[in-house]
N, C-alpha and C. Protein backbone atom coordinates (compact mmCIF):
# COMPACT_ATOMS: atom_id res chain seq x y z
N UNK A 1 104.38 109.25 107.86
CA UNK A 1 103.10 108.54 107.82
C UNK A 1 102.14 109.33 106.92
N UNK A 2 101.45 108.72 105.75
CA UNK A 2 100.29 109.38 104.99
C UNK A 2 99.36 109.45 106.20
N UNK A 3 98.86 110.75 105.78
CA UNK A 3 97.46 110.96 106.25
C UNK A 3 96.03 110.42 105.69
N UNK A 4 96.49 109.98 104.77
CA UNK A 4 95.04 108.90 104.18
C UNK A 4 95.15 107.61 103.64
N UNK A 5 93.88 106.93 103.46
CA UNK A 5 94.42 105.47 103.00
C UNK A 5 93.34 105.14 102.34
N UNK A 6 93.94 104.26 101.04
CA UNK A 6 92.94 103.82 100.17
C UNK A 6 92.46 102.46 100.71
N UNK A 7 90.99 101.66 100.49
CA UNK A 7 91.10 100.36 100.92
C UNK A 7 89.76 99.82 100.16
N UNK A 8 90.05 98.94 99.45
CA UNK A 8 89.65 98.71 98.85
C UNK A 8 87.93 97.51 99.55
N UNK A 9 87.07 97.14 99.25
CA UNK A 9 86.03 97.25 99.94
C UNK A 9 84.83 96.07 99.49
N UNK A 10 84.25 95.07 100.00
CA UNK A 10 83.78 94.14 98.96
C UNK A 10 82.56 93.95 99.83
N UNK A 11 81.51 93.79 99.60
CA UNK A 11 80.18 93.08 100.58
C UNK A 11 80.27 91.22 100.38
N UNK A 12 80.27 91.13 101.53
CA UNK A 12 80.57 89.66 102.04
C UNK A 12 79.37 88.97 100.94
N UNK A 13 80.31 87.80 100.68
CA UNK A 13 79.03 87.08 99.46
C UNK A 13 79.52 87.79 97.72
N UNK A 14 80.07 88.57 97.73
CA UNK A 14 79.80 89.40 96.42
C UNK A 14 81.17 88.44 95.93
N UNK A 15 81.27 88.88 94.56
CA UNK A 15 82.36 88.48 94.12
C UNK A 15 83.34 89.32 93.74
N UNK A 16 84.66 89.82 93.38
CA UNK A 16 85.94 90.68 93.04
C UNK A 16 85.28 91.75 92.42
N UNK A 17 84.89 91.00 91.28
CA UNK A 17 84.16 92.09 90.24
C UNK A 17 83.39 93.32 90.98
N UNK A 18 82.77 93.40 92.12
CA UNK A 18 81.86 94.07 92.65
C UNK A 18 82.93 95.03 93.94
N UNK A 19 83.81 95.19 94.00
CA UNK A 19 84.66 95.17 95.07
C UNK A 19 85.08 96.98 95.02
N UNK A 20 84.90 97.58 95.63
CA UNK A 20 84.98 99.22 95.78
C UNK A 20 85.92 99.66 96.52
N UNK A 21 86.68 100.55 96.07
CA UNK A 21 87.75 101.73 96.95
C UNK A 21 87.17 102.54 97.92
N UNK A 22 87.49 103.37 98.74
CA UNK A 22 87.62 103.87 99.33
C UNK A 22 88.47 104.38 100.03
N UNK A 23 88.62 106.11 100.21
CA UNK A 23 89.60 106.70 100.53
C UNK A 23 89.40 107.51 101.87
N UNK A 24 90.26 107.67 103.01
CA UNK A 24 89.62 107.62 104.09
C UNK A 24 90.79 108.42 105.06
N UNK A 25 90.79 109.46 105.86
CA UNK A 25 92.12 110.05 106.73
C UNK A 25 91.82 108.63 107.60
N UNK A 26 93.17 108.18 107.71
CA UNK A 26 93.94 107.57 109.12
C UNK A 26 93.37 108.27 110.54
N UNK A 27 92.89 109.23 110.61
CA UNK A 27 92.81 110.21 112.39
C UNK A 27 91.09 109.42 112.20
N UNK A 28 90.32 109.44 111.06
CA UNK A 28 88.75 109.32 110.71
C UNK A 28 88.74 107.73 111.95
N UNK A 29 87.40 107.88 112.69
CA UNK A 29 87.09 106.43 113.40
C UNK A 29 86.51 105.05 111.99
N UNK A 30 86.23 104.24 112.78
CA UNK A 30 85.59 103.16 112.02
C UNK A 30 83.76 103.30 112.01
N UNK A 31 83.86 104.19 112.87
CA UNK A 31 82.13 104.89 112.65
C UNK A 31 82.25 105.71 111.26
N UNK A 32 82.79 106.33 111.39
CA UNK A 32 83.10 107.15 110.23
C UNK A 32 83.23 106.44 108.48
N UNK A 33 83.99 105.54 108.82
CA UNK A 33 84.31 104.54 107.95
C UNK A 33 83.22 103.57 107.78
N UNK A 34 82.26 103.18 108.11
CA UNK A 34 81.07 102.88 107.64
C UNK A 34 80.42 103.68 107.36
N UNK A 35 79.83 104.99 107.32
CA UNK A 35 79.83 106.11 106.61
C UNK A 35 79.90 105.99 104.78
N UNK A 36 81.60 106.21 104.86
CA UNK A 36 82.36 106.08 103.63
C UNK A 36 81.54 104.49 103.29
N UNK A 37 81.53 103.91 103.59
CA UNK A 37 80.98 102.26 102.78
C UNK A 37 79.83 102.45 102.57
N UNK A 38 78.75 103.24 102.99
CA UNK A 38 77.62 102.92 102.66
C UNK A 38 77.39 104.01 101.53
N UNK A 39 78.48 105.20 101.76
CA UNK A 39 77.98 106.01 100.43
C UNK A 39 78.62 105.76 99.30
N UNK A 40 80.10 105.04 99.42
CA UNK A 40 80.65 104.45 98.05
C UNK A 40 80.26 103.03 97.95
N UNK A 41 79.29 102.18 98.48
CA UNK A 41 79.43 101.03 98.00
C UNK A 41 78.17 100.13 96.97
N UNK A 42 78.06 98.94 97.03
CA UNK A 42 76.79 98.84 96.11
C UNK A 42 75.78 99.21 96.13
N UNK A 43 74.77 98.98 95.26
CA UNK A 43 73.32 99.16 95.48
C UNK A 43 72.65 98.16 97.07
N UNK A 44 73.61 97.57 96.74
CA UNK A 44 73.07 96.14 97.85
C UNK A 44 72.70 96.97 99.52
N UNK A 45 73.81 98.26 99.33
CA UNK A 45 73.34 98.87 101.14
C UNK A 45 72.63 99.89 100.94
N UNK A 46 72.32 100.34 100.03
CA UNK A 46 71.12 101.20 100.00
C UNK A 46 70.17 100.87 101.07
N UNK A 47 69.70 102.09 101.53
CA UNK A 47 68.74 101.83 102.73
C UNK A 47 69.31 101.25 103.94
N UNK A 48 70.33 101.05 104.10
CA UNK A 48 71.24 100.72 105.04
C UNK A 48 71.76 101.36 106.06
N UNK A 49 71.89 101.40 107.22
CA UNK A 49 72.06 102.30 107.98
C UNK A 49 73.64 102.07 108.57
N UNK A 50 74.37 103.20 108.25
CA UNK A 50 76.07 102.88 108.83
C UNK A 50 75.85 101.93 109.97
N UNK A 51 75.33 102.29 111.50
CA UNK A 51 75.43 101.99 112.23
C UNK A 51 74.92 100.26 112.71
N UNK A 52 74.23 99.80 111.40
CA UNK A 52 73.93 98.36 111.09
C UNK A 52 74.78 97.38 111.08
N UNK A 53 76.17 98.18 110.30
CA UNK A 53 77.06 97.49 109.64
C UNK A 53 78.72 97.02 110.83
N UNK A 54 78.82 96.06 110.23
CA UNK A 54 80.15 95.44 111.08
C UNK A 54 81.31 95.05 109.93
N UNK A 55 82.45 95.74 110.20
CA UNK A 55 83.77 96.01 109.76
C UNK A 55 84.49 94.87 110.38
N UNK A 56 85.59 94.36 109.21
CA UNK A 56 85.99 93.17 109.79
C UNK A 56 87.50 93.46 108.95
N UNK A 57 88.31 92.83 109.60
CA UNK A 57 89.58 93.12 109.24
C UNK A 57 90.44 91.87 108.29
N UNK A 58 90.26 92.07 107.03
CA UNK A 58 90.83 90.93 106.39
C UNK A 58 92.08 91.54 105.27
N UNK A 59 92.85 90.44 104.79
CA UNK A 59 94.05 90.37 103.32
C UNK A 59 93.62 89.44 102.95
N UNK A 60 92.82 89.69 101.42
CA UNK A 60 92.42 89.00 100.85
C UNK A 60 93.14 89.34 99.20
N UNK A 61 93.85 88.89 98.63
CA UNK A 61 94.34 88.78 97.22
C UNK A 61 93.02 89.12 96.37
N UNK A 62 93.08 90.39 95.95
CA UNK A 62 92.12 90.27 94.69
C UNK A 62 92.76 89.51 93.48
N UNK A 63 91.82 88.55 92.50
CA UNK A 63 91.43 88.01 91.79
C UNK A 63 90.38 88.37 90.68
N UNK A 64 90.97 87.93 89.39
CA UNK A 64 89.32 88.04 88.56
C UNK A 64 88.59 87.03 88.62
N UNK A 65 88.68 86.04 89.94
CA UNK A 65 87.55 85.05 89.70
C UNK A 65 86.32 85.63 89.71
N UNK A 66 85.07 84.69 89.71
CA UNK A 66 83.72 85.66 89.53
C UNK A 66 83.35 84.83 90.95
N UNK A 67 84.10 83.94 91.67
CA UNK A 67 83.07 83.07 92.88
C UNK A 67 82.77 84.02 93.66
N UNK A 68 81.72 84.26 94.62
CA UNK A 68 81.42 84.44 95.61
C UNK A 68 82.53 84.36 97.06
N UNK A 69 82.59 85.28 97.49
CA UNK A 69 83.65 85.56 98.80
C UNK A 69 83.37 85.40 99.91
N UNK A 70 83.10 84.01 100.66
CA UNK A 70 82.55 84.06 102.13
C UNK A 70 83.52 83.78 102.79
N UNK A 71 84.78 84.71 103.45
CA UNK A 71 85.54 84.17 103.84
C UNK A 71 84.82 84.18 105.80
N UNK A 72 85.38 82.80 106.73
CA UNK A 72 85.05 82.71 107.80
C UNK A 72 85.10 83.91 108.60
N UNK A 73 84.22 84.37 109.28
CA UNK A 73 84.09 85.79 110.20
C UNK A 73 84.55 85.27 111.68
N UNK A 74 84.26 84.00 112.17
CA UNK A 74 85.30 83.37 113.31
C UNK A 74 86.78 83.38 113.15
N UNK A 75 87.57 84.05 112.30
CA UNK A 75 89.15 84.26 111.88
C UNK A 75 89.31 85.45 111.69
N UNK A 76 88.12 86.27 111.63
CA UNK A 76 88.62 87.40 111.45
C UNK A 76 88.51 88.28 112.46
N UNK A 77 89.17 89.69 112.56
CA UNK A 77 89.28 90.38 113.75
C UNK A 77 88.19 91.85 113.06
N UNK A 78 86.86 91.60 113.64
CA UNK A 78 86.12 92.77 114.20
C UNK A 78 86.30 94.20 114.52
N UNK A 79 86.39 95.50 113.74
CA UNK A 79 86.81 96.68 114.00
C UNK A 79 85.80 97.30 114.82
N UNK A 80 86.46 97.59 115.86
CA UNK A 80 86.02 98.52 116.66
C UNK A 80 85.14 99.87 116.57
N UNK A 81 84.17 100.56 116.80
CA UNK A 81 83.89 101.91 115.91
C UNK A 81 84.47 103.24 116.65
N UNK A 82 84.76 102.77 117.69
CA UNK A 82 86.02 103.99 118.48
C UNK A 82 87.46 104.03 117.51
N UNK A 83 87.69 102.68 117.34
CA UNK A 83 89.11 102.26 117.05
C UNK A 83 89.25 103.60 115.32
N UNK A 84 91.04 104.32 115.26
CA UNK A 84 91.00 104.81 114.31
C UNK A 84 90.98 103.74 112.92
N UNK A 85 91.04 104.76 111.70
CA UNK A 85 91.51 103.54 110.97
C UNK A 85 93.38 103.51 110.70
N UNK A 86 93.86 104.30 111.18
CA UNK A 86 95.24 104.29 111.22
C UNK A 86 95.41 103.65 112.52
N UNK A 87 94.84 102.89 113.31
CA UNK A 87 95.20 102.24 114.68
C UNK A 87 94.65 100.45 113.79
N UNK A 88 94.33 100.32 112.99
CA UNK A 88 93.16 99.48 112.13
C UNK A 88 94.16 99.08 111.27
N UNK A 89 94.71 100.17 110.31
CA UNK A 89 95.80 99.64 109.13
C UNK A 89 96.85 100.34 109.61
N UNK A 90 97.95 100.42 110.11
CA UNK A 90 99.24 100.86 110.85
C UNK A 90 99.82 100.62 109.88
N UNK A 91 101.03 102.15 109.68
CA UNK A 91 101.95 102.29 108.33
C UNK A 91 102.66 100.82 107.79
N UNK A 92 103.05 100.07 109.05
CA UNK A 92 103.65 99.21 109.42
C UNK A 92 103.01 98.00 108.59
N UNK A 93 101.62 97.80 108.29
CA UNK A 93 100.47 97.26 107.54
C UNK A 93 101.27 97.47 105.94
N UNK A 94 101.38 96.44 105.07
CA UNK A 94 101.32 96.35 103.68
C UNK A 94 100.07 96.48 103.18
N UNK A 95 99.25 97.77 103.06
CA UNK A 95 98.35 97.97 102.22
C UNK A 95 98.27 97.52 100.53
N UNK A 96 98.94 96.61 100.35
CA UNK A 96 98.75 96.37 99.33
C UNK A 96 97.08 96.76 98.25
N UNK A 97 97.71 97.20 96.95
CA UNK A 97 96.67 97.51 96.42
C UNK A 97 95.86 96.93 95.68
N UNK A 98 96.01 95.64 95.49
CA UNK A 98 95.27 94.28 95.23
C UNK A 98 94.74 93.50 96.06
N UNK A 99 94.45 93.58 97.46
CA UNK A 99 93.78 93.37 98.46
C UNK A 99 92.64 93.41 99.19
N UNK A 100 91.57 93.11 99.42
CA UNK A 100 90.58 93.20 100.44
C UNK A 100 91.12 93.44 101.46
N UNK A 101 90.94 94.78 102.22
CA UNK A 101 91.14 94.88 103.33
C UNK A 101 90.11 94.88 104.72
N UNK A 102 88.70 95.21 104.00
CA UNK A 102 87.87 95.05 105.03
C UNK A 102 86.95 94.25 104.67
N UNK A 103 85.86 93.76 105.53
CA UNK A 103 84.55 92.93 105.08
C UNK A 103 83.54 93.55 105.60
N UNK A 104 82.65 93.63 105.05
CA UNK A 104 81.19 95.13 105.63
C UNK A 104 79.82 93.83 106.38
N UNK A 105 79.87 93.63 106.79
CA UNK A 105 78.33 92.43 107.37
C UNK A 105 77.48 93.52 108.08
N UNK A 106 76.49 93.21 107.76
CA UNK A 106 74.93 93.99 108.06
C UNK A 106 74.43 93.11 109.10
N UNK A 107 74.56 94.25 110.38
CA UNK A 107 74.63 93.47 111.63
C UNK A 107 73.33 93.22 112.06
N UNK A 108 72.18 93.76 111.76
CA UNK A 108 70.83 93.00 111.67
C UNK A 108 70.38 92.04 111.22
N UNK A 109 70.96 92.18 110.02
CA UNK A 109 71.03 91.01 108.70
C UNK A 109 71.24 89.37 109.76
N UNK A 110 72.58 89.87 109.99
CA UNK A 110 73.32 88.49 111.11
C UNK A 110 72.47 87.86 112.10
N UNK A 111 71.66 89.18 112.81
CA UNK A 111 70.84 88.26 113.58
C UNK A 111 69.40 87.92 113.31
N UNK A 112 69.25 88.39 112.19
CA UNK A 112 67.60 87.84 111.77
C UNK A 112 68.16 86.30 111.02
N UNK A 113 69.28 86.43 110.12
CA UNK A 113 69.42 85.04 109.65
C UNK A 113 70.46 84.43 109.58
N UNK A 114 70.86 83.74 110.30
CA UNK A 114 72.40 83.43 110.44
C UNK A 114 72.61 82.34 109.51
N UNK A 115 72.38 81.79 108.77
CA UNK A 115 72.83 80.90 107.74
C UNK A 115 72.58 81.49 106.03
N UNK A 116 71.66 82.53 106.06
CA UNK A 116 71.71 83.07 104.48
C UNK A 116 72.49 84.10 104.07
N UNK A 117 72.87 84.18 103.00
CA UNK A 117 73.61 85.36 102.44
C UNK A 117 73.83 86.45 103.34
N UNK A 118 75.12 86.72 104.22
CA UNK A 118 75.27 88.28 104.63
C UNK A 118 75.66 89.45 103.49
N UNK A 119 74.85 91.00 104.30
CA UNK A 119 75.62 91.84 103.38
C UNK A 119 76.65 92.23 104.16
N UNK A 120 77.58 92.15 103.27
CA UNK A 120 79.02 92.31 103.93
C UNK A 120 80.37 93.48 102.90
N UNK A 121 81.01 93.77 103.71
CA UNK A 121 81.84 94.80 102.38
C UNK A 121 83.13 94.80 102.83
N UNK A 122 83.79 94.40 102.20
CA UNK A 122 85.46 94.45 102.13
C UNK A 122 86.36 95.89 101.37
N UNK A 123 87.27 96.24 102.22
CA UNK A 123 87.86 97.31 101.88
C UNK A 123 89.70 96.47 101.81
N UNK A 124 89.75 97.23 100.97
CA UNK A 124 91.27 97.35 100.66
C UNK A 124 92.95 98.23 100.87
């Protein structure tokens, strides 16, 4: 089993083009791992506070389209911030490296406006 994992990382709404790595130990929590997203990711979480943010577990095919990425958050499975990220992506997991693996939503964001643009971030 590697001890680390790359995953690639997108804010919900954004499009491919905007989409960030991140490299992360397997033992590290998903607290931790919002951490890593807010210091490698866009300008968009600036001022953002890790503990704002909600991790979501997706395989998403990267693409060079330029659309916008809202994939449904009722299908997707919610990471835990106890949970590791090697309990999250298990060796067993095809990390593929053309993939979205996570989605980042700004969990204040969600409840001040539930129908406009979330910030959101996908890892790979």
């Amino acid at each position: 089993m590697t001890t680390t994992v790359s995953l690639f990382c997108l804010v919900y709404g954004d499009s491919f083009s905007r989409a960030f790595e991140v490299e992360i130990g397997r033992e590290k929590s998903i607290s931790v791992l919002r951490e890593f997203v807010v210091q490698s990711g866009p300008s968009s979480l600036n001022g953002v506070r890790p503990a704002d943010l909600d991790l979501w577990s997706v395989s998403i095919p990267i693409s060079n389209e330029e659309g916008s990425q809202f994939p449904d958050l009722n299908q997707l499975r919610k990471l835990g911030i106890a949970e590791t990220v090697g309990e999250a992506f298990p060796d067993s997991v095809d990390l593929q490296k053309r993939h979205a693996r996570v989605i980042v939503t700004n969990a204040f964001h969600l409840s001040a406006t539930s129908t406009s643009r979330l910030v959101n971030m996908t890892m790979v």
